[in-house]
PDB file of N, CA and C in Angstrom:
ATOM      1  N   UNK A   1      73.226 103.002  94.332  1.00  0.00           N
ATOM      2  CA  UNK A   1      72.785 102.131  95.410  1.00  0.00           C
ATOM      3  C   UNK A   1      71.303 102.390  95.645  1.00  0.00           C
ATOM      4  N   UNK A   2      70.403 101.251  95.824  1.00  0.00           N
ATOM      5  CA  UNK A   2      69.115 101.517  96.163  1.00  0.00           C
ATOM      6  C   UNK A   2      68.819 101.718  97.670  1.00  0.00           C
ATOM      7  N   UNK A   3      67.519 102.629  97.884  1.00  0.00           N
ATOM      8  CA  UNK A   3      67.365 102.744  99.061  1.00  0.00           C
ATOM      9  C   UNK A   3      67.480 101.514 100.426  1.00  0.00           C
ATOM     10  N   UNK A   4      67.260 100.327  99.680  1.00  0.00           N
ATOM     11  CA  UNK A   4      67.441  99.167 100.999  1.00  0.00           C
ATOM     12  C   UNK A   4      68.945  99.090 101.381  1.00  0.00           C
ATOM     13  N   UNK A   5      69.381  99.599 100.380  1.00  0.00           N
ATOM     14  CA  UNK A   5      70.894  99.276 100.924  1.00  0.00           C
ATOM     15  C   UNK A   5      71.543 100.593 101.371  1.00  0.00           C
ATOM     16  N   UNK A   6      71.056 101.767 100.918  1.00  0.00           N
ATOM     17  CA  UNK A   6      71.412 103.397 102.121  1.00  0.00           C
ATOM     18  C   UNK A   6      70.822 102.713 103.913  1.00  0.00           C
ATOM     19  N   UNK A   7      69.359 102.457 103.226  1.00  0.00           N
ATOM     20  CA  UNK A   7      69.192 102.284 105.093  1.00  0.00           C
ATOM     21  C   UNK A   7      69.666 101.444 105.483  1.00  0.00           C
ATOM     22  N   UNK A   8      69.831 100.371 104.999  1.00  0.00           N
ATOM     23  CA  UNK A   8      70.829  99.130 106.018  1.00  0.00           C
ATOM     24  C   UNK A   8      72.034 100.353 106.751  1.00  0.00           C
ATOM     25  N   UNK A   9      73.091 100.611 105.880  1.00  0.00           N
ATOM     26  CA  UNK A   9      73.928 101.685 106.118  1.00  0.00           C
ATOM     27  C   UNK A   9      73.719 102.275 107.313  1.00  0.00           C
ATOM     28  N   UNK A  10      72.959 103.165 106.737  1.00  0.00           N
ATOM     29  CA  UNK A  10      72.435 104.242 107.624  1.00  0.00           C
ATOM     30  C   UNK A  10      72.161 103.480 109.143  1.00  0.00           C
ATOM     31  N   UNK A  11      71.646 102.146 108.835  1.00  0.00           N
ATOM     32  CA  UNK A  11      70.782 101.849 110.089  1.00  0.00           C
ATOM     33  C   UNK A  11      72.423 100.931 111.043  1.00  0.00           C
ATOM     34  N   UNK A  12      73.432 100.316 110.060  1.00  0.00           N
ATOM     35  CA  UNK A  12      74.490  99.785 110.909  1.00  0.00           C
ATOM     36  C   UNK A  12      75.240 101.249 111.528  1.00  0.00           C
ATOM     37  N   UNK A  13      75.566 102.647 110.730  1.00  0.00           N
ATOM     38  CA  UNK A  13      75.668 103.550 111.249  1.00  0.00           C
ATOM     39  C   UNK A  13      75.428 103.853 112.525  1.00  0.00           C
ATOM     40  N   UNK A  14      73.911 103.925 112.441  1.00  0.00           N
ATOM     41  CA  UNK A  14      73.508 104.271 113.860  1.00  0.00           C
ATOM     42  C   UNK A  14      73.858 103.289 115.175  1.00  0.00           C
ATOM     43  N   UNK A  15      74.268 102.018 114.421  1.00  0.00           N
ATOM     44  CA  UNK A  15      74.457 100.926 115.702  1.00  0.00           C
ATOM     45  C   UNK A  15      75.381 100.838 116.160  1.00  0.00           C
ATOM     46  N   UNK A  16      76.503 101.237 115.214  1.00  0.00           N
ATOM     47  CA  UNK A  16      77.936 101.471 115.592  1.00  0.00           C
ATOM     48  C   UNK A  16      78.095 102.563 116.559  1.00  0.00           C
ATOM     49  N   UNK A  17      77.272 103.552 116.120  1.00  0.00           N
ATOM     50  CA  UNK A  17      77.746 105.175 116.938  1.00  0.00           C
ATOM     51  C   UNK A  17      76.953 104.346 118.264  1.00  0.00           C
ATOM     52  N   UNK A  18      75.784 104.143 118.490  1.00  0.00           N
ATOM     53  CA  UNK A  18      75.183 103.506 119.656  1.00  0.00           C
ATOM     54  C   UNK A  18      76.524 103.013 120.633  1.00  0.00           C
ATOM     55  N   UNK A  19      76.695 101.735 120.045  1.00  0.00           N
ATOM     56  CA  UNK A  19      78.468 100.702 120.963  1.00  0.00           C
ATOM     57  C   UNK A  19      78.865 101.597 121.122  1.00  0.00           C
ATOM     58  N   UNK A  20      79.459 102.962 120.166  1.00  0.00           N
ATOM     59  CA  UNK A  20      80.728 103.552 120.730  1.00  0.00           C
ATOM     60  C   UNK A  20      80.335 104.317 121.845  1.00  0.00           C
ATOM     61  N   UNK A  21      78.944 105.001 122.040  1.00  0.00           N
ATOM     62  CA  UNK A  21      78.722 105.977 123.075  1.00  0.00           C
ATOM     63  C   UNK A  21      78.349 105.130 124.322  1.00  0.00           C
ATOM     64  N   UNK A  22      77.986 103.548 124.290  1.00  0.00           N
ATOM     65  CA  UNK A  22      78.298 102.905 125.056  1.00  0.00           C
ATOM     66  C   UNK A  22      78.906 102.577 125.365  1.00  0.00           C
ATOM     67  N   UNK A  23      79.846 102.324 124.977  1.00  0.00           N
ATOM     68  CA  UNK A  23      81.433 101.636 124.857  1.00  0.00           C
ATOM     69  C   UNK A  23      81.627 102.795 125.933  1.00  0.00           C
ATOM     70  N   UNK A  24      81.945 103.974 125.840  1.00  0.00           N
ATOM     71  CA  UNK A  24      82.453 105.400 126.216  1.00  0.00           C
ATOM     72  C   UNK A  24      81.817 105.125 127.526  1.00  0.00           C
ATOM     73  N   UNK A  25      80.633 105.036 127.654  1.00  0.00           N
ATOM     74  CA  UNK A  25      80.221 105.482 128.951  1.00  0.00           C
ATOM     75  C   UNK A  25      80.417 104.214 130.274  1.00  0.00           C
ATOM     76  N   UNK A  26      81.105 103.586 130.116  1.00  0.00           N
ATOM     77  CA  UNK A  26      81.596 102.177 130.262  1.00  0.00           C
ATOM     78  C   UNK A  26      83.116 101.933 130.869  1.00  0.00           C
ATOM     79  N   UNK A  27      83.804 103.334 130.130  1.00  0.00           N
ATOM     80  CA  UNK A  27      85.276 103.264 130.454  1.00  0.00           C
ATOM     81  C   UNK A  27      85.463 103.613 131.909  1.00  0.00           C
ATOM     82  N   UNK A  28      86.637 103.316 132.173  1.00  0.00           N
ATOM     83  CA  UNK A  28      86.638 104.128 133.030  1.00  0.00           C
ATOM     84  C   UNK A  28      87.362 105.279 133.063  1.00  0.00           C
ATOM     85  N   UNK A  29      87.807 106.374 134.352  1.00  0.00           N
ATOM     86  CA  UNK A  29      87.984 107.738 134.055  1.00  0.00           C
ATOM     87  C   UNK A  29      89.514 107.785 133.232  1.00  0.00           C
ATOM     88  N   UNK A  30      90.253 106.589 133.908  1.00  0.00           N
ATOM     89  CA  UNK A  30      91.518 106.513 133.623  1.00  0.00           C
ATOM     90  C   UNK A  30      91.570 106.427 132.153  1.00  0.00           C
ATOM     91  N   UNK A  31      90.725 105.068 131.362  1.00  0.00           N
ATOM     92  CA  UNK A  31      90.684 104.999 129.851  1.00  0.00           C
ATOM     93  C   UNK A  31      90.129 106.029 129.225  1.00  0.00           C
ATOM     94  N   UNK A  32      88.989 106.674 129.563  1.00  0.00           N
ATOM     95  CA  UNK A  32      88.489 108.047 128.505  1.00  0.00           C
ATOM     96  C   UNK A  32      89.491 109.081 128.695  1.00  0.00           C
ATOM     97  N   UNK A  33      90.377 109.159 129.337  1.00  0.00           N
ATOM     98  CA  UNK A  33      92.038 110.536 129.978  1.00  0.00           C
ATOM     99  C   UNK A  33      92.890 109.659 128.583  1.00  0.00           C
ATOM    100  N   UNK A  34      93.218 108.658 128.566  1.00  0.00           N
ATOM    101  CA  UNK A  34      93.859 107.781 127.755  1.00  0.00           C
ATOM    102  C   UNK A  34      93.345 108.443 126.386  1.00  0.00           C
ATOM    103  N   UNK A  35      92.064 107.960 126.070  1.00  0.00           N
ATOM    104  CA  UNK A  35      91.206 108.099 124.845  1.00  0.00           C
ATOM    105  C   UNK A  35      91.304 109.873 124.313  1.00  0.00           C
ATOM    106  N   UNK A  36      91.150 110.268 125.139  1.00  0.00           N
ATOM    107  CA  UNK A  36      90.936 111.801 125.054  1.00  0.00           C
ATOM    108  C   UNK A  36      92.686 112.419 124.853  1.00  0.00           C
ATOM    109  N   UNK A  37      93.849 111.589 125.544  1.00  0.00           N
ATOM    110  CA  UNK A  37      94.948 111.637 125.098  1.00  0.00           C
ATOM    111  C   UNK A  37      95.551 111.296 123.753  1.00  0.00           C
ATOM    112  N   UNK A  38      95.182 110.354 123.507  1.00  0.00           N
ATOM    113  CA  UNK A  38      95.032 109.502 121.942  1.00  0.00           C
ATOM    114  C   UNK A  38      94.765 110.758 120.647  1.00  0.00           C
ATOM    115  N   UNK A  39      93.264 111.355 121.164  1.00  0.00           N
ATOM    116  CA  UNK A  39      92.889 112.178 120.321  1.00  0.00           C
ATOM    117  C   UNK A  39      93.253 113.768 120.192  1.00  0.00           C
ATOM    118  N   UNK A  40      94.156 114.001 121.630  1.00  0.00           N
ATOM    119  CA  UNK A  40      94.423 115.174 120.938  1.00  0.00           C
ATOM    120  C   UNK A  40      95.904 115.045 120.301  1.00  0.00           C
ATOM    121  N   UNK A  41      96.263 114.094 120.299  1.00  0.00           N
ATOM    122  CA  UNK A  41      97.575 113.515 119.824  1.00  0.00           C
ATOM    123  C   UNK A  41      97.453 113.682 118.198  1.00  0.00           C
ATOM    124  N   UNK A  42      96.317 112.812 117.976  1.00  0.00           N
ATOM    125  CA  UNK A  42      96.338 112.593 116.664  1.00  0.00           C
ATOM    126  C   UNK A  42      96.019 113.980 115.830  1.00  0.00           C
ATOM    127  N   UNK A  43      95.199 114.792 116.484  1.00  0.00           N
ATOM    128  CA  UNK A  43      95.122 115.908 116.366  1.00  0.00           C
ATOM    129  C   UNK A  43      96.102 117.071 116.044  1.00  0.00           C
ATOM    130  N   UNK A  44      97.277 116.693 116.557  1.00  0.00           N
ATOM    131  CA  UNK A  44      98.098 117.631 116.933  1.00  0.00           C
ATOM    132  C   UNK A  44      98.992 117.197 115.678  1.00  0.00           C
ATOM    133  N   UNK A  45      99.157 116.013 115.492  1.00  0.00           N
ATOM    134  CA  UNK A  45      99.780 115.710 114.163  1.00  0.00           C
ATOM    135  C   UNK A  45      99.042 115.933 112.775  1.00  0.00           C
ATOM    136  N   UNK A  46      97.791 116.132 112.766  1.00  0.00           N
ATOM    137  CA  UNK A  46      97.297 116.750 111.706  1.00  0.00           C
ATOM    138  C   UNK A  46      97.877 117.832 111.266  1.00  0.00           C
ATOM    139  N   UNK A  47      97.378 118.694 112.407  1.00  0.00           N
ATOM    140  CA  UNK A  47      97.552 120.291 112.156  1.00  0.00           C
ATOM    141  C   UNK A  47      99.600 120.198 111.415  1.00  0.00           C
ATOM    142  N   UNK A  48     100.298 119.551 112.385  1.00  0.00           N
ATOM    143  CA  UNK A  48     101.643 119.771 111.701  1.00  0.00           C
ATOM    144  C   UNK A  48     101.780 119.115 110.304  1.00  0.00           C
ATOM    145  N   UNK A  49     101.138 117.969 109.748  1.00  0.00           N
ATOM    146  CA  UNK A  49     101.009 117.250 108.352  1.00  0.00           C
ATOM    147  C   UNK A  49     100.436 118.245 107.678  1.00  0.00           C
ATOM    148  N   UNK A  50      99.734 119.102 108.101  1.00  0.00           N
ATOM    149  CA  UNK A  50      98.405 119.817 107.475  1.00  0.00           C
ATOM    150  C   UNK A  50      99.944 121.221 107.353  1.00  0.00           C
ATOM    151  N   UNK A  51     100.294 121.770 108.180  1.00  0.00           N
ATOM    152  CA  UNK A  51     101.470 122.843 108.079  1.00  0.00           C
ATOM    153  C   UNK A  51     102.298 122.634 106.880  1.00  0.00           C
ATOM    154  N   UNK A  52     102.841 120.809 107.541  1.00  0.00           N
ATOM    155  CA  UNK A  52     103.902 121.121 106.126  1.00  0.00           C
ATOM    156  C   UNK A  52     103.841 121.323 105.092  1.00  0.00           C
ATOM    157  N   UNK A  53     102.426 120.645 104.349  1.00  0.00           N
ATOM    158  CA  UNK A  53     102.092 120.282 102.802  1.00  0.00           C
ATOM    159  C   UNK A  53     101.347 122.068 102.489  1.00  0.00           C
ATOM    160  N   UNK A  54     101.122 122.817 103.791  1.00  0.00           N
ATOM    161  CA  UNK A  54     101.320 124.000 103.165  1.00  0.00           C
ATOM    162  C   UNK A  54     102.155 124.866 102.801  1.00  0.00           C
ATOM    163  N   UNK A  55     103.002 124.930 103.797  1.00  0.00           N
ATOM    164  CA  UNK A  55     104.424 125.344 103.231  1.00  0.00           C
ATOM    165  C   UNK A  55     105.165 124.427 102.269  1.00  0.00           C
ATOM    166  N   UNK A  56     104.974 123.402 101.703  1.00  0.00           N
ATOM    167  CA  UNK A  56     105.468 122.914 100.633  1.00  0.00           C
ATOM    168  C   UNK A  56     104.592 123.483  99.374  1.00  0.00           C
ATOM    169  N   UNK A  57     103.271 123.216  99.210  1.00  0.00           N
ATOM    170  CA  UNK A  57     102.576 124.124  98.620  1.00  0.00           C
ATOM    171  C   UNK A  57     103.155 125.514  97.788  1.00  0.00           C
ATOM    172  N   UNK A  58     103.541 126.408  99.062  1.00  0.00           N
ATOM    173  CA  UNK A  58     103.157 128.143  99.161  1.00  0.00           C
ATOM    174  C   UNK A  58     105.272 127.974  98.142  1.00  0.00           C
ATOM    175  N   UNK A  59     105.925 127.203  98.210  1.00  0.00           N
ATOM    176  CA  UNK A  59     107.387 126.537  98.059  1.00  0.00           C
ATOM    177  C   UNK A  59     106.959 126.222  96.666  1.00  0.00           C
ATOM    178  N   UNK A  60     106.494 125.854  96.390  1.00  0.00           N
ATOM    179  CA  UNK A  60     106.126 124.900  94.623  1.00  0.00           C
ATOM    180  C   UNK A  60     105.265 125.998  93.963  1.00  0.00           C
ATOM    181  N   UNK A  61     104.627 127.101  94.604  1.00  0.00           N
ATOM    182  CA  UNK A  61     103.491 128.294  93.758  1.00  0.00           C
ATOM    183  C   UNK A  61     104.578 129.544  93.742  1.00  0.00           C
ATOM    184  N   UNK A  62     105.559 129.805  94.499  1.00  0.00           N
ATOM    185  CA  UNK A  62     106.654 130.599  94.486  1.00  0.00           C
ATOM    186  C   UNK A  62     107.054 130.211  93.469  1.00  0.00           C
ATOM    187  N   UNK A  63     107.978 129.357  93.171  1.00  0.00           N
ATOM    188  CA  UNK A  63     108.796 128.190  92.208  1.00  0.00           C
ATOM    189  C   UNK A  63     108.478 128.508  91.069  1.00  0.00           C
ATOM    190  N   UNK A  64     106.869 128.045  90.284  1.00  0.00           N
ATOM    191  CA  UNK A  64     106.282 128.390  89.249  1.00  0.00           C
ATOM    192  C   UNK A  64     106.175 129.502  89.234  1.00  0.00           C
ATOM    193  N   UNK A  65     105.820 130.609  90.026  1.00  0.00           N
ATOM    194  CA  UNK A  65     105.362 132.019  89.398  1.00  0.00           C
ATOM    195  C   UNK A  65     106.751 132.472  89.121  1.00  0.00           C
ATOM    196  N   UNK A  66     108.214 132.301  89.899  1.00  0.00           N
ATOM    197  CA  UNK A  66     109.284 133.283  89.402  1.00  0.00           C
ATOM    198  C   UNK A  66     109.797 132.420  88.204  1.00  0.00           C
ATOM    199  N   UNK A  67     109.046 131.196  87.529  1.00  0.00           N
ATOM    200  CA  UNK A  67     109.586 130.900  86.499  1.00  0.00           C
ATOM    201  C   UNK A  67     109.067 131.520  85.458  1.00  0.00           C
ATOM    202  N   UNK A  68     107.401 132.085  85.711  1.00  0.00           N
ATOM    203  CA  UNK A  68     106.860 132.052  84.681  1.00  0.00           C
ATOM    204  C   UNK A  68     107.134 133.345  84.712  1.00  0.00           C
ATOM    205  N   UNK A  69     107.445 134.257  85.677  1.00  0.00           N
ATOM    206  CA  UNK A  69     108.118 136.043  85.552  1.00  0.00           C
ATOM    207  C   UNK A  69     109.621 135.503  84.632  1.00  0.00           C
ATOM    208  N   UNK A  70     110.371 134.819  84.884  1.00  0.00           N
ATOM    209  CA  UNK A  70     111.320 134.697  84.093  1.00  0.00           C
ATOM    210  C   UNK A  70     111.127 134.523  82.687  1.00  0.00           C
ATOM    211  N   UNK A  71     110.298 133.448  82.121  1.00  0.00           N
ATOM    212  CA  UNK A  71     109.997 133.217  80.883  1.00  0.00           C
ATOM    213  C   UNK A  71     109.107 134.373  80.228  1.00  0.00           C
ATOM    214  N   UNK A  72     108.087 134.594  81.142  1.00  0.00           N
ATOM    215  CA  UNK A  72     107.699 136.388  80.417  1.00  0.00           C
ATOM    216  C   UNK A  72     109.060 137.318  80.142  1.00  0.00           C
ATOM    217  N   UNK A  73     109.730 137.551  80.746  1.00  0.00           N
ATOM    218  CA  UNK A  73     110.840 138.546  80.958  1.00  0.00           C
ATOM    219  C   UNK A  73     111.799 137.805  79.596  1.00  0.00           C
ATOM    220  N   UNK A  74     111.974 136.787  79.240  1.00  0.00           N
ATOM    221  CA  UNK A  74     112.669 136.205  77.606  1.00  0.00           C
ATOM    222  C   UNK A  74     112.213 135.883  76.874  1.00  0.00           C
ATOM    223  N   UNK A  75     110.007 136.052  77.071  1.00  0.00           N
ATOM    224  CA  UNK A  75     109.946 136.279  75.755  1.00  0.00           C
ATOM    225  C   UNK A  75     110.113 137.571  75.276  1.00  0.00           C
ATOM    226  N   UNK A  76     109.728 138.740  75.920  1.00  0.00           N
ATOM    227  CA  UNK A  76     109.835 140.665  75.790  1.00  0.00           C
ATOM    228  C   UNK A  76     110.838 140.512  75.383  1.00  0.00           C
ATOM    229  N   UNK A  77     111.986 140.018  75.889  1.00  0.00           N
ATOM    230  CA  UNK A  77     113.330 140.871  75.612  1.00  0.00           C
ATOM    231  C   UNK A  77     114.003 139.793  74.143  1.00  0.00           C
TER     232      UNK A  77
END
């Protein structure tokens, strides 16, 4: 991409974040409690999406290593 088209970017970037911190300062107390509810929501489901696929993970690296102790262990013997 050439530079006219990073700064366009860059420059709708900045216009967007602009609305939103206007947007924000605009709400009222009740909608940013809402908004701020929203986000630790979504938040909170990360961290557990983010949990499971590690313990599925740490489940599938167990799995392979006692296979590959098994298959070491028949080729030795």
């Amino acid at each position: 991409m050439n530079n006219k088209g990073k700064g366009i970017l860059a420059l709708l970037g900045v216009a967007a974040g602009a609305f939103a911190f206007w947007k924000y300062k605009n709400m009222s107390p009740e909608e940013k409690q809402r908004l701020k509810d929203k986000a630790n929501e979504t938040g909170r489901k990360i961290k557990e999406k983010a949990g499971e696929v590690e313990d599925t993970i740490s489940e599938k690296y167990e799995q392979l290593k006692n296979a590959a102790k098994k298959e070491a262990n028949d080729i030795t013997n």
